[in-house]
PDB file of N, CA and C in Angstrom:
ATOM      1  N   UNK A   1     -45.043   9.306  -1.205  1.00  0.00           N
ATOM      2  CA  UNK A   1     -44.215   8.253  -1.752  1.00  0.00           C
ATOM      3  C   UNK A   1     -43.048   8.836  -2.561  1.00  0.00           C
ATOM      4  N   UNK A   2     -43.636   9.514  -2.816  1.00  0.00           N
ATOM      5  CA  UNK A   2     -42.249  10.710  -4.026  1.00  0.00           C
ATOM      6  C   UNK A   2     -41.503  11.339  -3.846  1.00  0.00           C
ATOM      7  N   UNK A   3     -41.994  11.580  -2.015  1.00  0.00           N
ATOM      8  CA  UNK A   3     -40.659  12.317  -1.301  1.00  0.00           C
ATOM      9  C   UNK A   3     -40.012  11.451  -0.636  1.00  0.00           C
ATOM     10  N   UNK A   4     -40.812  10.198  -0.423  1.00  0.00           N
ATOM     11  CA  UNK A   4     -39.660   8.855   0.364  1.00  0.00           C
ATOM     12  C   UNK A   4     -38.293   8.851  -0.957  1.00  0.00           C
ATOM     13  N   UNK A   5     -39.066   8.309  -2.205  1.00  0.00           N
ATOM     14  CA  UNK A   5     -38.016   7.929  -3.560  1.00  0.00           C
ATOM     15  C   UNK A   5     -37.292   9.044  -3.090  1.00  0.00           C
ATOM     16  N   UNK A   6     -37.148  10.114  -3.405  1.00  0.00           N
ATOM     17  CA  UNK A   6     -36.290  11.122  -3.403  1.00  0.00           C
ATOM     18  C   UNK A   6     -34.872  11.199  -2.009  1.00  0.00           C
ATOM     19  N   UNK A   7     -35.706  11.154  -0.748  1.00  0.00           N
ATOM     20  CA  UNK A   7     -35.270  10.677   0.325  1.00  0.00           C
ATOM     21  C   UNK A   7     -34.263  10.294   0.142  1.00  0.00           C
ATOM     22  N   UNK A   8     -34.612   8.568  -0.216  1.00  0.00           N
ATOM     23  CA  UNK A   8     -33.424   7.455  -0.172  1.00  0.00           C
ATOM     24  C   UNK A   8     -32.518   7.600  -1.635  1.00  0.00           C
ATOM     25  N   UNK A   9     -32.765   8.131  -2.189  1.00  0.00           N
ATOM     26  CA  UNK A   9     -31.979   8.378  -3.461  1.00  0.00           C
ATOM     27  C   UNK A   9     -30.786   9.107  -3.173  1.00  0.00           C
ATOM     28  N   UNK A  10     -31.366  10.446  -2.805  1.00  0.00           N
ATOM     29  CA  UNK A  10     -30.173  11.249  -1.770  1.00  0.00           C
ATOM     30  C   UNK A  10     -29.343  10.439  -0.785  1.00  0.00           C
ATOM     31  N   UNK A  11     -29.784   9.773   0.430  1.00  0.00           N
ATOM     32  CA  UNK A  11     -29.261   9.257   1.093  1.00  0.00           C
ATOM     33  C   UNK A  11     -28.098   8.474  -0.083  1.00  0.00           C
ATOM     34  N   UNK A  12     -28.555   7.343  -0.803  1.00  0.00           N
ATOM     35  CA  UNK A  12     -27.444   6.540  -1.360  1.00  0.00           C
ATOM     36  C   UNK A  12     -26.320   7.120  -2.070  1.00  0.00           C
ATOM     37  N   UNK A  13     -26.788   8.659  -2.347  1.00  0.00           N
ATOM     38  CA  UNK A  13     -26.139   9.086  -3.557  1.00  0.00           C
ATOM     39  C   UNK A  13     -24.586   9.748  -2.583  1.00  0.00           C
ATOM     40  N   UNK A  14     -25.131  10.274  -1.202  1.00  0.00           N
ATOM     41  CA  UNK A  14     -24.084  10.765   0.256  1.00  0.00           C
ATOM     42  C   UNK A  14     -23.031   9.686   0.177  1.00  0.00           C
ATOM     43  N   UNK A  15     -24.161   8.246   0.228  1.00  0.00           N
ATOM     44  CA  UNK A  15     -23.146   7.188   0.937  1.00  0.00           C
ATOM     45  C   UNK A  15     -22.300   6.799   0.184  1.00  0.00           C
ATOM     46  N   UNK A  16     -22.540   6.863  -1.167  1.00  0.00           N
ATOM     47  CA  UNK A  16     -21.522   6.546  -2.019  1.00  0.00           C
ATOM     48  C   UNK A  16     -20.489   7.905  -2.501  1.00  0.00           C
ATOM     49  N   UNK A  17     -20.910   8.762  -2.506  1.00  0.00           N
ATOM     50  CA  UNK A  17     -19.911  10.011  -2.286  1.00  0.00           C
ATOM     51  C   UNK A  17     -18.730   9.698  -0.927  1.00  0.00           C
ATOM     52  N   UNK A  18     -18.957   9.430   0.057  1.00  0.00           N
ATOM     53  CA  UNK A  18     -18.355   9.333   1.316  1.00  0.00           C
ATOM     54  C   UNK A  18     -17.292   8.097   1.440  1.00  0.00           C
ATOM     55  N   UNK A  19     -17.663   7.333   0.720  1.00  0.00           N
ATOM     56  CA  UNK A  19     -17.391   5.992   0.118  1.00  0.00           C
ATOM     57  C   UNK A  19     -16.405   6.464  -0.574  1.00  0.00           C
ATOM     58  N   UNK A  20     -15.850   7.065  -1.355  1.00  0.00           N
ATOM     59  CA  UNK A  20     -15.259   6.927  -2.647  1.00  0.00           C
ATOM     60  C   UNK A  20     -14.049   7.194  -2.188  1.00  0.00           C
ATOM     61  N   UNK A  21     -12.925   7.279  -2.970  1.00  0.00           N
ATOM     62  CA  UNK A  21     -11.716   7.785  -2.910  1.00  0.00           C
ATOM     63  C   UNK A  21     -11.556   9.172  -2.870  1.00  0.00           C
ATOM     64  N   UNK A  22     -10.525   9.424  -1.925  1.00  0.00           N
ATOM     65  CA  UNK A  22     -10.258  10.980  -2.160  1.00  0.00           C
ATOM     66  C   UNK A  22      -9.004  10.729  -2.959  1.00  0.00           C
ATOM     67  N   UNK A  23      -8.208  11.999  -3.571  1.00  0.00           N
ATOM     68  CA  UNK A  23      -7.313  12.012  -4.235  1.00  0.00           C
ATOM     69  C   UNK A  23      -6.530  13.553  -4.275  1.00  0.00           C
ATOM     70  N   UNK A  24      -5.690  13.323  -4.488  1.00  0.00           N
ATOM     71  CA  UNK A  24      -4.320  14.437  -4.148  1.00  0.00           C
ATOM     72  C   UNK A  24      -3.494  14.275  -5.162  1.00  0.00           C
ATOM     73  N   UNK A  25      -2.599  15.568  -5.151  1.00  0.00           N
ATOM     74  CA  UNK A  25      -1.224  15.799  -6.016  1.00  0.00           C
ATOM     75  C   UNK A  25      -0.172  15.960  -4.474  1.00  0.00           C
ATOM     76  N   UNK A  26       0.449  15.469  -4.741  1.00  0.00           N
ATOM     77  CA  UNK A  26       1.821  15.525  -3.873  1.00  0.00           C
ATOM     78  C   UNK A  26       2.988  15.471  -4.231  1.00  0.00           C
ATOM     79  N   UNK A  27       3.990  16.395  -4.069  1.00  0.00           N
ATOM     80  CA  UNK A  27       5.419  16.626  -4.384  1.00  0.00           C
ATOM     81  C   UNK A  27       6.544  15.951  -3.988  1.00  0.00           C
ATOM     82  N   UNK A  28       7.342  15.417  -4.396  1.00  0.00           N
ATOM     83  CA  UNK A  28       7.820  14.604  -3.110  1.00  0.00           C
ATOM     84  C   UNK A  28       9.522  15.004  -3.606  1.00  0.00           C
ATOM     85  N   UNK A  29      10.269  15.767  -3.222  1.00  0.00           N
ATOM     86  CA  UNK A  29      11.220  16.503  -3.762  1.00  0.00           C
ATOM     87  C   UNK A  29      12.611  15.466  -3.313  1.00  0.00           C
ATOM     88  N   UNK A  30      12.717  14.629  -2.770  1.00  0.00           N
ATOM     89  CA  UNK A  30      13.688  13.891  -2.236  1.00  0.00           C
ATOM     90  C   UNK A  30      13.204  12.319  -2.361  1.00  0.00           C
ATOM     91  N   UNK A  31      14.009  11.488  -2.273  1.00  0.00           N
ATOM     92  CA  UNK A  31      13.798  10.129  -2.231  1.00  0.00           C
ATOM     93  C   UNK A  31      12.943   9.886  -0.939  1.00  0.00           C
ATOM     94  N   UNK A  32      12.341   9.150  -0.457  1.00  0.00           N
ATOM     95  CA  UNK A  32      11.139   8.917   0.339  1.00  0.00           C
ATOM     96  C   UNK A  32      11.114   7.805   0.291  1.00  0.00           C
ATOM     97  N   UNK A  33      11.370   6.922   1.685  1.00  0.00           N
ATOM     98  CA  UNK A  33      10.481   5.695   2.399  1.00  0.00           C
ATOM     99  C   UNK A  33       9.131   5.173   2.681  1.00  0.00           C
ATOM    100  N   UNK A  34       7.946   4.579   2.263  1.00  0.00           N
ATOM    101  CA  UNK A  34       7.160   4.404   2.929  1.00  0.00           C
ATOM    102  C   UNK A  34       7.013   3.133   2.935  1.00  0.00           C
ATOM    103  N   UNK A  35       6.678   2.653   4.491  1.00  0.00           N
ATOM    104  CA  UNK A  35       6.073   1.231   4.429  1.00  0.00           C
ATOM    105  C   UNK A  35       7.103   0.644   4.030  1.00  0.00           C
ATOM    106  N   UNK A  36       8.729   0.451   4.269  1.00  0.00           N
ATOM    107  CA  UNK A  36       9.782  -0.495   3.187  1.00  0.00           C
ATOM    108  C   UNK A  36       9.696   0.243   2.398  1.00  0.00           C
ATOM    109  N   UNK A  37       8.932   0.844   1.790  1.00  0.00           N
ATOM    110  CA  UNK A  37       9.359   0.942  -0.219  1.00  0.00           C
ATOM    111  C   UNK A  37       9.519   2.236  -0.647  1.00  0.00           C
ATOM    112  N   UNK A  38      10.942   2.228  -1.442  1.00  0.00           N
ATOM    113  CA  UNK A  38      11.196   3.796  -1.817  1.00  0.00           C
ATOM    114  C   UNK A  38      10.645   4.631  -2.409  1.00  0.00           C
ATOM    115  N   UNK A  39      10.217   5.571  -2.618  1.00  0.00           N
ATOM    116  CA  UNK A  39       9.550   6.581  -3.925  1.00  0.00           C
ATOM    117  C   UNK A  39      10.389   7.350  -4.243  1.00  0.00           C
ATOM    118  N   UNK A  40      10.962   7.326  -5.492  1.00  0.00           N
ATOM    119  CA  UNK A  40      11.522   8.220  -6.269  1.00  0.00           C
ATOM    120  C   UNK A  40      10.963   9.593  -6.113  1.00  0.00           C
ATOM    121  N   UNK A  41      12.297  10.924  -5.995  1.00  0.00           N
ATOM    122  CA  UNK A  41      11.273  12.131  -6.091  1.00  0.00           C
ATOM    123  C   UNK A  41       9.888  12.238  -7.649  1.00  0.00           C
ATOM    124  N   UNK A  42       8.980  13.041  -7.230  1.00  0.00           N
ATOM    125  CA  UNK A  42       7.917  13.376  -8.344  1.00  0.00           C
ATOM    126  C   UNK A  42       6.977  13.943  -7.937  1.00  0.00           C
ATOM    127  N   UNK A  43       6.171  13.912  -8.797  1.00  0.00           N
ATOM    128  CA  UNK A  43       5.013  14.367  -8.719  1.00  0.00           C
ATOM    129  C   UNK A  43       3.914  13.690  -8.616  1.00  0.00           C
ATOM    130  N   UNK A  44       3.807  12.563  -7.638  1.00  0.00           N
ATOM    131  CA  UNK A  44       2.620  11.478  -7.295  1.00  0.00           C
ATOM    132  C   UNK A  44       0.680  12.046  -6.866  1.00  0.00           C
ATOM    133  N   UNK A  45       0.115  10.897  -7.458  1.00  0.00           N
ATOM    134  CA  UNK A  45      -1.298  11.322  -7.714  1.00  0.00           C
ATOM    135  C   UNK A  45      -1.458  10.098  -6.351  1.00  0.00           C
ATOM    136  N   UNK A  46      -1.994  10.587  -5.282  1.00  0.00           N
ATOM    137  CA  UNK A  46      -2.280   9.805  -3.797  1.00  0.00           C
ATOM    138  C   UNK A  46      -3.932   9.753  -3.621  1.00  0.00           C
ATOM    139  N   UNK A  47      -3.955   8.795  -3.786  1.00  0.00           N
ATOM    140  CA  UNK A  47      -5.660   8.233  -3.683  1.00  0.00           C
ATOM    141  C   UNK A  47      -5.202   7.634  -2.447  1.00  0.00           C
ATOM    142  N   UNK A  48      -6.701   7.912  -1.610  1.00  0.00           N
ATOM    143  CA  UNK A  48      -6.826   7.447  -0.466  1.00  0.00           C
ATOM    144  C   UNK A  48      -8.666   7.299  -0.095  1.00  0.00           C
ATOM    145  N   UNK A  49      -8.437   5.390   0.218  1.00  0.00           N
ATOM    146  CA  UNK A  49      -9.490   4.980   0.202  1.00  0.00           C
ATOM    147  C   UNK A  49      -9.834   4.276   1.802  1.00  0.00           C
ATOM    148  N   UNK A  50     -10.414   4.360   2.521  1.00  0.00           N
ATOM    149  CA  UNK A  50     -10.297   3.685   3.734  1.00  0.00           C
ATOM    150  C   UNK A  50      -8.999   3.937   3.888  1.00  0.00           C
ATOM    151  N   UNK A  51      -8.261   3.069   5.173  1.00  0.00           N
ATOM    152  CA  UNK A  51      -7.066   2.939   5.562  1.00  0.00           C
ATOM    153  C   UNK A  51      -6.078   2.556   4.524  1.00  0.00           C
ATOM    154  N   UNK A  52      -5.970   2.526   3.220  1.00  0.00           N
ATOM    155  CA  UNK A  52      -5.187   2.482   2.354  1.00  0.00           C
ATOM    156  C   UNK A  52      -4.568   3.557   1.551  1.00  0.00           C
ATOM    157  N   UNK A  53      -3.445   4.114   0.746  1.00  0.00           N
ATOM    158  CA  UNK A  53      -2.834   4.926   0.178  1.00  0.00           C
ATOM    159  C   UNK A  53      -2.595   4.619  -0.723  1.00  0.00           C
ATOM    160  N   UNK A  54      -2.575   5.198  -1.863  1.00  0.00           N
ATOM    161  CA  UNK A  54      -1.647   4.223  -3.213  1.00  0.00           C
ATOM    162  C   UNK A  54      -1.039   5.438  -4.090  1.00  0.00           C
ATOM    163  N   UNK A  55      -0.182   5.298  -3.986  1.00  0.00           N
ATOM    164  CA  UNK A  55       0.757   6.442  -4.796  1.00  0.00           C
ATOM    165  C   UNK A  55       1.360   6.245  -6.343  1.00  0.00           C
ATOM    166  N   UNK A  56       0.602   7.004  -7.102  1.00  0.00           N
ATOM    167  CA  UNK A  56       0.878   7.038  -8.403  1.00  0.00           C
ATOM    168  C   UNK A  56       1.673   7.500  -8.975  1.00  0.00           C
ATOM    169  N   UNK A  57       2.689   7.354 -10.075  1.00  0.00           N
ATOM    170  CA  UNK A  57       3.980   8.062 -10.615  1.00  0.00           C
ATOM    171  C   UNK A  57       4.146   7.562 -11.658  1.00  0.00           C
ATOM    172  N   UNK A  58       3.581   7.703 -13.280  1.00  0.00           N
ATOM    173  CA  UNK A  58       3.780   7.090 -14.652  1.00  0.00           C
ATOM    174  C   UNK A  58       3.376   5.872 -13.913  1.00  0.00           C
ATOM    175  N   UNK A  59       3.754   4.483 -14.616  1.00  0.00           N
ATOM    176  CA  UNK A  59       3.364   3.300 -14.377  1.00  0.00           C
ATOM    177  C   UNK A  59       3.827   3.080 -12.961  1.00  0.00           C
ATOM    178  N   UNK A  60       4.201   3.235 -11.966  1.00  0.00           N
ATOM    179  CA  UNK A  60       4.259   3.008 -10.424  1.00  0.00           C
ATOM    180  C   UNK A  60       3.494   3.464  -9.680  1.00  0.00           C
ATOM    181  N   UNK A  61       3.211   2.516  -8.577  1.00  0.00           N
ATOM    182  CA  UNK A  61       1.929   2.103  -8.341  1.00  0.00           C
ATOM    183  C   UNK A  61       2.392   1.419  -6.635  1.00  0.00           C
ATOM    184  N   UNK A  62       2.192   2.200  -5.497  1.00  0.00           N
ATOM    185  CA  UNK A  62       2.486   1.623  -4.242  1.00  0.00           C
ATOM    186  C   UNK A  62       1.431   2.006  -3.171  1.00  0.00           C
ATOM    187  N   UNK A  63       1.252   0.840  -2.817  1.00  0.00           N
ATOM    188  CA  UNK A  63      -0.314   0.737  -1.772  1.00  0.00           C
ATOM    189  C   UNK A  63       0.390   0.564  -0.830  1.00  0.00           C
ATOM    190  N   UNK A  64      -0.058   1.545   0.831  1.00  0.00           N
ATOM    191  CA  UNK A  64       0.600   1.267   1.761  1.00  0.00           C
ATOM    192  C   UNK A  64      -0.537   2.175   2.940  1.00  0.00           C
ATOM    193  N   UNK A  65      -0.259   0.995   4.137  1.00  0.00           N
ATOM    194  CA  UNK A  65      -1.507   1.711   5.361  1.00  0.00           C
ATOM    195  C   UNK A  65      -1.011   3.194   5.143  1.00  0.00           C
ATOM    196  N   UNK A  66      -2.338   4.123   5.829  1.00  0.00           N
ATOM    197  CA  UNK A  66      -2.876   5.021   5.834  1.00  0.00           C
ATOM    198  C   UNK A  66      -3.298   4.921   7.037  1.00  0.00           C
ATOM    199  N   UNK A  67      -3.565   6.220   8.079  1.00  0.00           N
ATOM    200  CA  UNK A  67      -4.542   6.942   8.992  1.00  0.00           C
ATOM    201  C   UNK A  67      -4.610   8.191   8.619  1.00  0.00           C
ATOM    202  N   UNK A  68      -5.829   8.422   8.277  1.00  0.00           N
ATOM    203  CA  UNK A  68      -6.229   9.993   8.276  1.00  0.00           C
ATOM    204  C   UNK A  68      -6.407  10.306   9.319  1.00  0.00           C
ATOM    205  N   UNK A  69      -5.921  11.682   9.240  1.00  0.00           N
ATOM    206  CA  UNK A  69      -6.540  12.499  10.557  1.00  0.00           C
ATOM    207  C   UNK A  69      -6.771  14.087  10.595  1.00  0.00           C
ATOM    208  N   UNK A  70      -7.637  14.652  11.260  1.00  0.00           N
ATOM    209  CA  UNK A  70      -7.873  16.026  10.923  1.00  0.00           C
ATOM    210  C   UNK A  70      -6.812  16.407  11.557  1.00  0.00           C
ATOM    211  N   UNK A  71      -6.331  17.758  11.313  1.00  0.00           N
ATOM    212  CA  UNK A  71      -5.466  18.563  12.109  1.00  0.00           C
ATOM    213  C   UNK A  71      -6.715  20.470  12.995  1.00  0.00           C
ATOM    214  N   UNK A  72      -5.988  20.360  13.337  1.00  0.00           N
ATOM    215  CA  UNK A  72      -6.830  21.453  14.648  1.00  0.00           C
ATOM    216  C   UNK A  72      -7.107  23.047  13.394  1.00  0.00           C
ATOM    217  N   UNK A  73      -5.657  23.439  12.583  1.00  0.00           N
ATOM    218  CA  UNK A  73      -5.978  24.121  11.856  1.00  0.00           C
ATOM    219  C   UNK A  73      -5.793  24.060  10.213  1.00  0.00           C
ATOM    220  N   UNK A  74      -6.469  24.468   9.521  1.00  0.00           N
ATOM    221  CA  UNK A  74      -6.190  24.409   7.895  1.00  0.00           C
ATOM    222  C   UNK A  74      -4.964  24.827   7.416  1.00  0.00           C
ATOM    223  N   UNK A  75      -4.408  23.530   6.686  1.00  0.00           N
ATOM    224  CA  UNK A  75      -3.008  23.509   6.340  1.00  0.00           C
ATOM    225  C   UNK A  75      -2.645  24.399   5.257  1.00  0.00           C
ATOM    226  N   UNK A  76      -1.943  25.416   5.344  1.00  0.00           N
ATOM    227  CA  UNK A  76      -1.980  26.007   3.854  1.00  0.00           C
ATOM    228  C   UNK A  76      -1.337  25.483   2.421  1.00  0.00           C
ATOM    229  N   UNK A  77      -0.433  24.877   3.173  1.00  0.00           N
ATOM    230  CA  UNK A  77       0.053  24.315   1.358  1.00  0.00           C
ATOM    231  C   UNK A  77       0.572  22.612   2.054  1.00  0.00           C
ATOM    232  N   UNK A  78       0.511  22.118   0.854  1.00  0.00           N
ATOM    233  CA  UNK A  78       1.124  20.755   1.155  1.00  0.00           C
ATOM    234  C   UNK A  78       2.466  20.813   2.048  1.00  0.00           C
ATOM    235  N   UNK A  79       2.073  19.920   3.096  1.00  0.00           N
ATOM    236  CA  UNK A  79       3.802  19.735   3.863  1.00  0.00           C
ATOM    237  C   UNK A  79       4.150  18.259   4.296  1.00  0.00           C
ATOM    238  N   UNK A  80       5.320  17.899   4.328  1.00  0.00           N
ATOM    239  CA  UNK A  80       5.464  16.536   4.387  1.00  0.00           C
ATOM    240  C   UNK A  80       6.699  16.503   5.568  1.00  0.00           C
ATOM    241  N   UNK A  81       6.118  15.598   6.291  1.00  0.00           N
ATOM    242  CA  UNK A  81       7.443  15.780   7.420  1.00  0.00           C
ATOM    243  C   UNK A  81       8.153  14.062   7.312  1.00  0.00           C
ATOM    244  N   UNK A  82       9.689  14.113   7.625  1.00  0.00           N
ATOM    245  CA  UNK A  82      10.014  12.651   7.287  1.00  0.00           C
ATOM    246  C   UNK A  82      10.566  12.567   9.080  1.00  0.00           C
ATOM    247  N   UNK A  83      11.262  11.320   8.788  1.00  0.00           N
ATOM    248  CA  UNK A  83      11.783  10.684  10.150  1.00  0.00           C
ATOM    249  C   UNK A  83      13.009  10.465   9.459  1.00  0.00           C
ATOM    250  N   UNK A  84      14.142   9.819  10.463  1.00  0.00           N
ATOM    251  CA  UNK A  84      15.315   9.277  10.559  1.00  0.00           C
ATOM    252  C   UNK A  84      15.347   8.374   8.733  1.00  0.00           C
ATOM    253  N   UNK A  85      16.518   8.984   8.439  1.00  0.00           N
ATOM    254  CA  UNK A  85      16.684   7.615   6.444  1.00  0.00           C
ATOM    255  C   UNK A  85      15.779   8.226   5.595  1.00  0.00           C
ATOM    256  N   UNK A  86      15.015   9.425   5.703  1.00  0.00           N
ATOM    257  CA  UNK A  86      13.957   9.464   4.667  1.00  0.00           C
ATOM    258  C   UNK A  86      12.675   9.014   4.635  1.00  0.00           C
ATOM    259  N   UNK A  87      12.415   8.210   5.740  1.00  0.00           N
ATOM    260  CA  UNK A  87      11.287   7.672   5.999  1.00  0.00           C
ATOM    261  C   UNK A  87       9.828   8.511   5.964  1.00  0.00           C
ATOM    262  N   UNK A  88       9.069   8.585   5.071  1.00  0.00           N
ATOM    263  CA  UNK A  88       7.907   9.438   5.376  1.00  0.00           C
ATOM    264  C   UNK A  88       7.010   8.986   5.811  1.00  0.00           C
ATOM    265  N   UNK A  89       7.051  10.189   7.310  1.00  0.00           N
ATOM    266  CA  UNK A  89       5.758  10.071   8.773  1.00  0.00           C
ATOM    267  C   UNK A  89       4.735  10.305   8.326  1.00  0.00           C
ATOM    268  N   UNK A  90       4.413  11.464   7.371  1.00  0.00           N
ATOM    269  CA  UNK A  90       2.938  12.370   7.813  1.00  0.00           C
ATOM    270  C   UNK A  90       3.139  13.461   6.099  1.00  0.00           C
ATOM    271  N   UNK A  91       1.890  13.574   5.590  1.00  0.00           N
ATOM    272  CA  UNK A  91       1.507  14.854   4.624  1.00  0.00           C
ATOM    273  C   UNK A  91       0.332  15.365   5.063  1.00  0.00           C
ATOM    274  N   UNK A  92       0.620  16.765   4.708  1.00  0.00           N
ATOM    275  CA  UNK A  92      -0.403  17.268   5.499  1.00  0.00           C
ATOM    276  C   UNK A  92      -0.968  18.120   4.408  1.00  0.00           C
ATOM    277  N   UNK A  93      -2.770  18.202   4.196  1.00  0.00           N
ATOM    278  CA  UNK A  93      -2.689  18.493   2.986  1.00  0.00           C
ATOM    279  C   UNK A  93      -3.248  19.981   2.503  1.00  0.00           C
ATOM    280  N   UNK A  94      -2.769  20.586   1.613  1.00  0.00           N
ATOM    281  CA  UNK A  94      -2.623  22.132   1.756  1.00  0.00           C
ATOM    282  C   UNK A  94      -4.564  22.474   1.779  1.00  0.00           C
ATOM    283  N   UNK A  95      -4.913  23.525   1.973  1.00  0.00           N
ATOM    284  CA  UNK A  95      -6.438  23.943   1.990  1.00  0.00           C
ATOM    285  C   UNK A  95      -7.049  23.303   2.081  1.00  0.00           C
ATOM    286  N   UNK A  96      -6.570  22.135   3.671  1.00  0.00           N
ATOM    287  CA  UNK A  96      -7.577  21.110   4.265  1.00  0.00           C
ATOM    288  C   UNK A  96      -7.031  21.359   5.665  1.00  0.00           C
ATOM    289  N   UNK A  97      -7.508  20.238   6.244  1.00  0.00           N
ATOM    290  CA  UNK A  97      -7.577  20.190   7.876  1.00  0.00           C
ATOM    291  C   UNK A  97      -7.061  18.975   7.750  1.00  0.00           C
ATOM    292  N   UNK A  98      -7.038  17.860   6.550  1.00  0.00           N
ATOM    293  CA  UNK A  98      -6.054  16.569   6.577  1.00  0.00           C
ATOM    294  C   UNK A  98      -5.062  16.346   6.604  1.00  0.00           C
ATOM    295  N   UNK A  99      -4.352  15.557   7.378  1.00  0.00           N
ATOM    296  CA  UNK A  99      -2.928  15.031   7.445  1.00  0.00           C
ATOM    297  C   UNK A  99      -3.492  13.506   7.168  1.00  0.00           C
ATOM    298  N   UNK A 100      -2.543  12.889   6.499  1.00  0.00           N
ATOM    299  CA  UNK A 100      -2.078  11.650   6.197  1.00  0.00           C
ATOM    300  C   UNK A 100      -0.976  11.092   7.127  1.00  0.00           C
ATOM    301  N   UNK A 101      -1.273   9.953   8.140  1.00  0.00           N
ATOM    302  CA  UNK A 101      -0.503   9.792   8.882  1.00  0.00           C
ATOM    303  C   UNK A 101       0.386   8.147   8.113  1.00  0.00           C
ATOM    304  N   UNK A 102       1.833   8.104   8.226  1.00  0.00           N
ATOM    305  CA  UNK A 102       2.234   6.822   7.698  1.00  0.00           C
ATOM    306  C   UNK A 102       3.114   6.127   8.877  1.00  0.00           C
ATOM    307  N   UNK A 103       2.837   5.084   9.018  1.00  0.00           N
ATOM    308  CA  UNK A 103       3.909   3.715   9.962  1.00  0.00           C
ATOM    309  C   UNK A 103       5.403   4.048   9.148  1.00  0.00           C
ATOM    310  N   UNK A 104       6.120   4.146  10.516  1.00  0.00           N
ATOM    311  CA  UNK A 104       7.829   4.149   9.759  1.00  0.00           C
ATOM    312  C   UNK A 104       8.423   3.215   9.437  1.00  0.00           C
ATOM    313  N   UNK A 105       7.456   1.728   9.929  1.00  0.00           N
ATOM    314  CA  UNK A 105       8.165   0.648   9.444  1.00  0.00           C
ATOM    315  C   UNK A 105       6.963  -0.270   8.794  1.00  0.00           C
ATOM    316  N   UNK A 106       7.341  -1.520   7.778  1.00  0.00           N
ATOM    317  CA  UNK A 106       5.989  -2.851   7.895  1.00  0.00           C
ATOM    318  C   UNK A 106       6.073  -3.658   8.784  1.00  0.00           C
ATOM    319  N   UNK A 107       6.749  -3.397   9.902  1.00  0.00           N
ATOM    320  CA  UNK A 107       6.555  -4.154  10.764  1.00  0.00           C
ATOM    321  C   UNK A 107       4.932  -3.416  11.670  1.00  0.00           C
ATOM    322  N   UNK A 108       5.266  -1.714  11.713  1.00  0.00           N
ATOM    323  CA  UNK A 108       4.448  -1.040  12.147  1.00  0.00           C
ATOM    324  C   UNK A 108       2.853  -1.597  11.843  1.00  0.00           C
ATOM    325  N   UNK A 109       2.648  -1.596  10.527  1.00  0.00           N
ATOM    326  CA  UNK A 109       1.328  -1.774  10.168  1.00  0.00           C
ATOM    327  C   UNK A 109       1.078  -3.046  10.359  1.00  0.00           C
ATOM    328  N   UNK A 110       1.688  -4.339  11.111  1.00  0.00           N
ATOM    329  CA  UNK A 110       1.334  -5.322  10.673  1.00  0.00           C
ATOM    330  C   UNK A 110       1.243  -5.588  12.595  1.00  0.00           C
ATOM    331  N   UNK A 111       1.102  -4.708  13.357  1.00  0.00           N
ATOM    332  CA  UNK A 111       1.008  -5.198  14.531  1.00  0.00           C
ATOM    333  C   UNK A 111       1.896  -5.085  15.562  1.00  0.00           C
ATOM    334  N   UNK A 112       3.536  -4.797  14.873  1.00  0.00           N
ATOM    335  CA  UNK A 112       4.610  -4.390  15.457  1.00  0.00           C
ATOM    336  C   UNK A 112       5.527  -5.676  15.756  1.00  0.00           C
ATOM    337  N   UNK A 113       4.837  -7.046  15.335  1.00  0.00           N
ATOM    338  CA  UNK A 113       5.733  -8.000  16.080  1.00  0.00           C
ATOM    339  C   UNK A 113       6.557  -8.440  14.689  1.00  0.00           C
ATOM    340  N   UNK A 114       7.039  -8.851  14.612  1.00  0.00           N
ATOM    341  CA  UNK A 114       8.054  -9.717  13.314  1.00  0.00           C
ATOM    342  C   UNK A 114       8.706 -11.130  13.361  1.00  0.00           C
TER     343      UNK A 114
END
């Protein structure tokens, strides 16, 4: 019985680890698009929870879709690639295998129709 308790204790303790937010420092050295909305250059704190993003900067505060995705090899340092206006596509995140993938437009995340 004491190794079941133990068992499922572990188990819940995974699922809620797996569950949680991850979180990042990201540089963002130029003005930046995401989703419509600009980000001032800085030094943003990027929590990422499910398909959501939310980018932190002193009191600013912007939630915008997210796809994670692994990349094939481990990224060495943070890199951020943009599109056409500043628009930011993709961060990729340094001493991981994650990239952060972003929609270039809200029309993107919302299905594509308008």
């Amino acid at each position: 019985m004491r190794k079941l308790c133990i068992l499922f204790l572990t188990m819940a303790l995974s699922i809620a680890i797996a569950g949680a937010a991850t979180k990042y420092t990201v540089t963002l050295y130029q003005p930046s698009v995401v989703n419509g909305t600009e980000l001032k250059p800085g030094d943003y704190k990027v929590e990422v929870a499910g398909d959501k993003a939310t980018f932190k900067l002193g009191k600013t505060t912007v939630e915008v879709p997210v796809k994670v995705e692994e990349t094939t090899q481990k990224n060495d340092s943070n890199a951020i690639r943009y599109v056409e206006g500043g628009k930011l596509q993709e961060i990729r995140i340094g001493g991981t295998h994650t990239k952060l993938v972003f929609s270039s437009t809200p029309a993107d995340s919302a299905g594509g129709a308008r």
